[in-house]
C-alpha atoms as a PDB file:
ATOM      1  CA  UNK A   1    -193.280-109.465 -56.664  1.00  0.00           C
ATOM      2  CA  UNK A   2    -196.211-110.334 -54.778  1.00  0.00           C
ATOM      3  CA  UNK A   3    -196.688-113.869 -56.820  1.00  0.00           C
ATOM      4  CA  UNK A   4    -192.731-114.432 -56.126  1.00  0.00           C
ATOM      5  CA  UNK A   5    -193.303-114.175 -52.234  1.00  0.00           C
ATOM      6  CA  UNK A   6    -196.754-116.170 -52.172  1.00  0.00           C
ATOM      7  CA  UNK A   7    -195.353-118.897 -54.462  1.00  0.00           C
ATOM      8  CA  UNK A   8    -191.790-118.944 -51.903  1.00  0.00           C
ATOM      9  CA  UNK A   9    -194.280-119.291 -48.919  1.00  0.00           C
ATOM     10  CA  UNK A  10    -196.267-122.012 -50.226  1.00  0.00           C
ATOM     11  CA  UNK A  11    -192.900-124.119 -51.794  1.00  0.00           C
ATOM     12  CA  UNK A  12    -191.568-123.420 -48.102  1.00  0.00           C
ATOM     13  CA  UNK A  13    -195.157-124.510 -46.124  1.00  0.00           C
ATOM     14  CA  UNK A  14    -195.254-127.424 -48.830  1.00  0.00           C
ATOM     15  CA  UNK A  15    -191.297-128.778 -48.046  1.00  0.00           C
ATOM     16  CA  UNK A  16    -192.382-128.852 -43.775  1.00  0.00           C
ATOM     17  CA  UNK A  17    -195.854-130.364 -44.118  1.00  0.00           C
ATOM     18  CA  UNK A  18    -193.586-133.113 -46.714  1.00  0.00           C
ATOM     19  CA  UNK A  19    -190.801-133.440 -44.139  1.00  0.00           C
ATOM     20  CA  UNK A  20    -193.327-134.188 -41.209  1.00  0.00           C
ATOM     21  CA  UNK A  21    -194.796-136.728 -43.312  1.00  0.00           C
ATOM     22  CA  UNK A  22    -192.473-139.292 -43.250  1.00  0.00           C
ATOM     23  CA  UNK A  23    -191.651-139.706 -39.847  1.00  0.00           C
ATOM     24  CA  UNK A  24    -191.784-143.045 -37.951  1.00  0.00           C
ATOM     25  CA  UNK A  25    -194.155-143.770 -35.245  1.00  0.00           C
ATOM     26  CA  UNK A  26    -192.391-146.000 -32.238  1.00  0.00           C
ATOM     27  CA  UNK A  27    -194.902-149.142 -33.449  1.00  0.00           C
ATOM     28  CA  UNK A  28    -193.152-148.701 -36.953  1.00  0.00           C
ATOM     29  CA  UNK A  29    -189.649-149.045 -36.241  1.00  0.00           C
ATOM     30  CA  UNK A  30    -187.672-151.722 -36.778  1.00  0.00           C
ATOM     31  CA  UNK A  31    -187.166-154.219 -33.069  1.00  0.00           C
ATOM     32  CA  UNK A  32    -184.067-153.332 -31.521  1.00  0.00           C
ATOM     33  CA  UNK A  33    -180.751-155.801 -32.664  1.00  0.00           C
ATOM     34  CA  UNK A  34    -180.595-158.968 -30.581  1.00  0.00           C
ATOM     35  CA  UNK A  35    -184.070-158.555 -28.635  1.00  0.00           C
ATOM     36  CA  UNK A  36    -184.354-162.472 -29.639  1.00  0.00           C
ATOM     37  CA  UNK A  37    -187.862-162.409 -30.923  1.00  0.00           C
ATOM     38  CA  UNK A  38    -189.018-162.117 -34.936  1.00  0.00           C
ATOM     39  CA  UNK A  39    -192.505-163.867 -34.571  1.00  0.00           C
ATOM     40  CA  UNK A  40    -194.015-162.826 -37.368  1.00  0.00           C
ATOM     41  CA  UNK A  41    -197.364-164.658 -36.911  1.00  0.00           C
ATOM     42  CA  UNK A  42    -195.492-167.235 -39.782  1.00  0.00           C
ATOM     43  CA  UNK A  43    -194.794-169.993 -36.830  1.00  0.00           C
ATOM     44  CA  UNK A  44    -190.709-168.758 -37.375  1.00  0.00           C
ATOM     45  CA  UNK A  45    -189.104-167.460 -34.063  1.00  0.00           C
ATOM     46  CA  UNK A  46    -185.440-167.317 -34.440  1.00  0.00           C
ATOM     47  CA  UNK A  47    -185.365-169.901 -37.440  1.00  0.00           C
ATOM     48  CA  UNK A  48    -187.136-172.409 -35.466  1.00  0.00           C
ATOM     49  CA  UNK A  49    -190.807-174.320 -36.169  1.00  0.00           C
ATOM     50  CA  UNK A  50    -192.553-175.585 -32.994  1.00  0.00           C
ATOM     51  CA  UNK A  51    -189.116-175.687 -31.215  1.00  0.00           C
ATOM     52  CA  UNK A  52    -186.661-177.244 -34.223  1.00  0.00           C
ATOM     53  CA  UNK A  53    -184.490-175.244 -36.336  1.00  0.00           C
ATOM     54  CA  UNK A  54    -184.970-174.241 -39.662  1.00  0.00           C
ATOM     55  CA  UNK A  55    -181.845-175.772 -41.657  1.00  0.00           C
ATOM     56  CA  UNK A  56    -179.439-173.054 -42.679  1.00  0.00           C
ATOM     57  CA  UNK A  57    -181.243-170.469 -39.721  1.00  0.00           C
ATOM     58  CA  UNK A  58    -179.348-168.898 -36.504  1.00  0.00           C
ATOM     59  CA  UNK A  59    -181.348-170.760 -34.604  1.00  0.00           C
ATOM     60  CA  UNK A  60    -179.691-173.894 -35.959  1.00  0.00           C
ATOM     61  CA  UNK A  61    -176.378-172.231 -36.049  1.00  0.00           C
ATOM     62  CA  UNK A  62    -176.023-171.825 -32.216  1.00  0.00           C
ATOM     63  CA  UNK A  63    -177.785-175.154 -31.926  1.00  0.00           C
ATOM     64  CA  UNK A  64    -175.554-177.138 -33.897  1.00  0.00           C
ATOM     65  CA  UNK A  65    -171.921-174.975 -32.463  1.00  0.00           C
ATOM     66  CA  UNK A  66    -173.042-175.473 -29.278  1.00  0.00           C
ATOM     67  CA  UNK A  67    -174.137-172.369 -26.669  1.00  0.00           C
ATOM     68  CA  UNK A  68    -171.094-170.297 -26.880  1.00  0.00           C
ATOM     69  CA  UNK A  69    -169.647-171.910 -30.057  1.00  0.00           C
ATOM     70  CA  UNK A  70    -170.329-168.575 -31.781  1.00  0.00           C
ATOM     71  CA  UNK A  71    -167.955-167.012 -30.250  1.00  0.00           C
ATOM     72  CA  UNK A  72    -164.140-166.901 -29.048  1.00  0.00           C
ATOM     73  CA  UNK A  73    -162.659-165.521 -26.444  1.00  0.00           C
ATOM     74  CA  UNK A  74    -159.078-163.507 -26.158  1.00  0.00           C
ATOM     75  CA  UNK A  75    -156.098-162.643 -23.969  1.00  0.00           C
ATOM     76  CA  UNK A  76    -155.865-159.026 -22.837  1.00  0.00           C
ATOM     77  CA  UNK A  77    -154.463-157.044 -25.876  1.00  0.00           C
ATOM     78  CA  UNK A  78    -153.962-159.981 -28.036  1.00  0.00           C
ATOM     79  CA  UNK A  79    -155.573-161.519 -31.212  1.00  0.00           C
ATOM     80  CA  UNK A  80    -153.764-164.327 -31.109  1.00  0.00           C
ATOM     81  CA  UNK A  81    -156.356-167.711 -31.906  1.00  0.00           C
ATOM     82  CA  UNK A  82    -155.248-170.902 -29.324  1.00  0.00           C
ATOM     83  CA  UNK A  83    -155.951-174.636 -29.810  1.00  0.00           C
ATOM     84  CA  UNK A  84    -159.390-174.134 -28.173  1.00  0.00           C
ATOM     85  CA  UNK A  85    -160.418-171.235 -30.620  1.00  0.00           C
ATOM     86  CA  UNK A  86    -159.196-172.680 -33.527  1.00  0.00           C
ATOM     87  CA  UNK A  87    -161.293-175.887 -32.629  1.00  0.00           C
ATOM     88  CA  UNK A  88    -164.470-173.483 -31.980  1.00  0.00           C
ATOM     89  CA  UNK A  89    -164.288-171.827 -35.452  1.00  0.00           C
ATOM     90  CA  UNK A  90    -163.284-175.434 -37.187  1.00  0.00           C
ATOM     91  CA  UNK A  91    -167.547-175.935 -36.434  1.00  0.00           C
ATOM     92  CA  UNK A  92    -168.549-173.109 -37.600  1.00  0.00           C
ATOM     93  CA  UNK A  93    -166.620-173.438 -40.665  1.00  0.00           C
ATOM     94  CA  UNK A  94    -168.087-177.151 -40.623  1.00  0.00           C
ATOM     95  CA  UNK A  95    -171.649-175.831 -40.748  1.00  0.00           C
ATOM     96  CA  UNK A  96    -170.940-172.786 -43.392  1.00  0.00           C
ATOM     97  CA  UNK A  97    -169.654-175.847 -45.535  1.00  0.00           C
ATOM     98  CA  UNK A  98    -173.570-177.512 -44.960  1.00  0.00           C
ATOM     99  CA  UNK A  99    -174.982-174.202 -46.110  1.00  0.00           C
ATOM    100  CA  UNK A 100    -173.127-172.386 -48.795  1.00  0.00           C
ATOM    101  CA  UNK A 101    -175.367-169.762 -49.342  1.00  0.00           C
ATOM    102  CA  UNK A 102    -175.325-168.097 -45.860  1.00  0.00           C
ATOM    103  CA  UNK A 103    -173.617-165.095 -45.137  1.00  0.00           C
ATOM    104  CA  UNK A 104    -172.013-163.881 -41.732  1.00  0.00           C
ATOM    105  CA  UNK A 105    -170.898-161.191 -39.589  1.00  0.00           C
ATOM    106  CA  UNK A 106    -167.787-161.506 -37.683  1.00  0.00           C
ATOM    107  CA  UNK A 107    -167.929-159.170 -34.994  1.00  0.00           C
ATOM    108  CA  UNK A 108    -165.175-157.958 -32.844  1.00  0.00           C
ATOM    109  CA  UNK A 109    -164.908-157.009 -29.468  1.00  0.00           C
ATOM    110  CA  UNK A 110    -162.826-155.551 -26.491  1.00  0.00           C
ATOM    111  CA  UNK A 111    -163.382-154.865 -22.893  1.00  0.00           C
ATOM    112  CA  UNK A 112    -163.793-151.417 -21.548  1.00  0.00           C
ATOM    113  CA  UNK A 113    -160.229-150.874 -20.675  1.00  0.00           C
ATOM    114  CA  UNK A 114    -158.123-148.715 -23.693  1.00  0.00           C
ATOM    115  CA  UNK A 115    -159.077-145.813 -25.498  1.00  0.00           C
ATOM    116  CA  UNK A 116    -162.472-145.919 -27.558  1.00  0.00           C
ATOM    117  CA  UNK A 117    -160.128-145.821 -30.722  1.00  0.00           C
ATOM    118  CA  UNK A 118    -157.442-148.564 -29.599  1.00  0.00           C
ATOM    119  CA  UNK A 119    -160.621-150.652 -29.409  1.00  0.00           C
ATOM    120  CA  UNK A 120    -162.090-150.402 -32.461  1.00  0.00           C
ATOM    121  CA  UNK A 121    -158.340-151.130 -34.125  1.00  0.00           C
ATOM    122  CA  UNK A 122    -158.493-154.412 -31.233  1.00  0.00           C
ATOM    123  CA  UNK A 123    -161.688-155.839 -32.414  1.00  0.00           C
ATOM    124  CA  UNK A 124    -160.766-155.380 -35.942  1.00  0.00           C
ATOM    125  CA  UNK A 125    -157.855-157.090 -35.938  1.00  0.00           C
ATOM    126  CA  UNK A 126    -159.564-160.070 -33.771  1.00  0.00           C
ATOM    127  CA  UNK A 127    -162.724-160.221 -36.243  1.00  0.00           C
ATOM    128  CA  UNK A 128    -159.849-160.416 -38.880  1.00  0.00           C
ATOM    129  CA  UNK A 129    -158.277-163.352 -37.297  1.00  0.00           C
ATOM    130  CA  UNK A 130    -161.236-165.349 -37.244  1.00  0.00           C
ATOM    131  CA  UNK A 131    -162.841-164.579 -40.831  1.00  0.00           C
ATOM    132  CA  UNK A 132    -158.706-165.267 -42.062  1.00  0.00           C
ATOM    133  CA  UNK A 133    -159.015-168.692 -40.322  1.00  0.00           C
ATOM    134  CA  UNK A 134    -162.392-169.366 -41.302  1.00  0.00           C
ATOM    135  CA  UNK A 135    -160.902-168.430 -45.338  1.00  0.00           C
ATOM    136  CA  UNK A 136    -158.222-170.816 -44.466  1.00  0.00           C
ATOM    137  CA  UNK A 137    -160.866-173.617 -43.749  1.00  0.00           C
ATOM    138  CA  UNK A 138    -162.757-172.853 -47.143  1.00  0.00           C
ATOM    139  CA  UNK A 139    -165.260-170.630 -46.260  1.00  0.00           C
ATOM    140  CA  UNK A 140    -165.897-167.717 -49.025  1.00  0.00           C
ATOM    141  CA  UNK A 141    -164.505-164.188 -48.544  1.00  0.00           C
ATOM    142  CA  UNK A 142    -167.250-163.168 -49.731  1.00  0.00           C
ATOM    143  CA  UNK A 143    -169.739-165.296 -47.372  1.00  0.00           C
ATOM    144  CA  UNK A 144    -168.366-162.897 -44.511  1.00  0.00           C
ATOM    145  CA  UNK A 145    -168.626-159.292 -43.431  1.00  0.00           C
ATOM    146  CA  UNK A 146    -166.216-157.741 -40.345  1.00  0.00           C
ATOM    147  CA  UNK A 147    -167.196-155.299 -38.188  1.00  0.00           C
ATOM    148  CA  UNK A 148    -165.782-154.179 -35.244  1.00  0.00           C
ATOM    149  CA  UNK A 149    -167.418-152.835 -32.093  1.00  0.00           C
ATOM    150  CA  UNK A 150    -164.286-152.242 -29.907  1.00  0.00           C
ATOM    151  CA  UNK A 151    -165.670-151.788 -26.257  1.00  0.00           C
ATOM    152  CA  UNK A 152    -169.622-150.714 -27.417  1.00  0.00           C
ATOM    153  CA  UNK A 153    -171.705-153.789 -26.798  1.00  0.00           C
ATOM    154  CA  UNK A 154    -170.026-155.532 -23.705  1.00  0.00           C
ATOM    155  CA  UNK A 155    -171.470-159.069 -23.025  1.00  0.00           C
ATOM    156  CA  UNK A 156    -170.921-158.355 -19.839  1.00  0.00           C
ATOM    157  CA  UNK A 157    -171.431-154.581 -18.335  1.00  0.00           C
ATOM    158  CA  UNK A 158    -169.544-155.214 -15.046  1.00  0.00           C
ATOM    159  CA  UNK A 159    -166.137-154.000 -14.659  1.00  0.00           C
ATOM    160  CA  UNK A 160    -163.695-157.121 -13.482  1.00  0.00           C
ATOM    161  CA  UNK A 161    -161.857-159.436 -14.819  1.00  0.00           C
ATOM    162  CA  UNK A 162    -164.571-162.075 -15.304  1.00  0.00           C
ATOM    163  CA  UNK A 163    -166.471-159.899 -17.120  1.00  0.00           C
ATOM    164  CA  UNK A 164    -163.450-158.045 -19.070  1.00  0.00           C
ATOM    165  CA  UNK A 165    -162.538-161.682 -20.192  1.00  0.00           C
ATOM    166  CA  UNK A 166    -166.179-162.619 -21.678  1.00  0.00           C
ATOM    167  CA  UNK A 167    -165.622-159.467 -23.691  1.00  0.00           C
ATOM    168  CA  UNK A 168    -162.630-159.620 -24.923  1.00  0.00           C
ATOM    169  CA  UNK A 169    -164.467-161.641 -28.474  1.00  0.00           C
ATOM    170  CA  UNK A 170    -164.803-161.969 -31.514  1.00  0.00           C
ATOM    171  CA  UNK A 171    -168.580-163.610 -32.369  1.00  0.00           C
ATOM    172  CA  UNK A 172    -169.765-165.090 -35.746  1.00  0.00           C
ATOM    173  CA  UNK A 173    -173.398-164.081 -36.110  1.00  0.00           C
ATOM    174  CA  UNK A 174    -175.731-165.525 -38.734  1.00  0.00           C
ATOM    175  CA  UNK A 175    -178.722-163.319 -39.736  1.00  0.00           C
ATOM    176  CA  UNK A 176    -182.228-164.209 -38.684  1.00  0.00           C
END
């Protein structure tokens, strides 16, 4: 009875000191998403060498669609793609055509306005609309990935109608 207990206390002492073991130190963690920097010590800094973008990078993504051509913007409650959007994603299905093996994330967005829920459903359906025109312009189903982030990650964190506008998006992102 006396073995049974010890060898219980030292399985138990033995799972805690393995537990602690594995924990992350701040300096180990992964950098926070979209902090913008990934210098390495390689030269690379957000697909770029010495200030020109690595073919096929993010960097030359956002270079080659322009500053905000990675992203659309949306009437209040609608998913509805106009003239202008439909001309934004024709680049970026353009330069998924120049590099076939990259993969994106469509990502969709609402402002803060609506239930947390009713957002979600919002940005999923405008993420939608943009990978089903992108399929429509020959881009693989399987080169892109939807997510939807509803009224999470504003672009803008004021509350008007400026700001509601800039979030009501849906942005292609290509990884770094």
């Amino acid at each position: 009875m006396k073995k049974t207990t010890s060898l219980v206390a030292l399985a138990l002492a033995l799972s805690l000191t393995v537990g602690c073991a594995n924990r992350r130190t701040p300096d180990q963690l992964p950098p926070a998403p979209g902090d913008g920097t990934t210098d390495d010590g390689s030269g690379l800094q957000d697909g770029s060498v010495d200030g020109v973008a690595v073919p096929g990078s993010r960097a030359d993504f956002l270079q080659t669609v322009g500053q905000y051509g990675d992203r659309i913007l949306f009437d209040l409650d609608s998913y509805s793609l106009d003239g202008e959007d439909r001309a934004t994603l024709d680049g970026q299905a353009a330069w998924l055509a120049q590099h076939p093996n990259v993969r994106v994330t469509i990502e969709g967005h609402a402002d803060e306005r609506g239930t947390r829920e009713y957002n979600l459903a919002l940005g999923d359906r405008r993420a939608n609309a943009a990978r089903a025109y992108l399929e429509s312009r020959g881009v693989s189903p399987g080169r892109m990935q939807v997510i939807s982030w509803g009224k999470e990650r504003p672009a803008v964190p004021e509350s008007n109608e400026s700001a509601w506008a800039q979030n009501r998006r849906s942005v292609t992102v290509v990884p770094e």
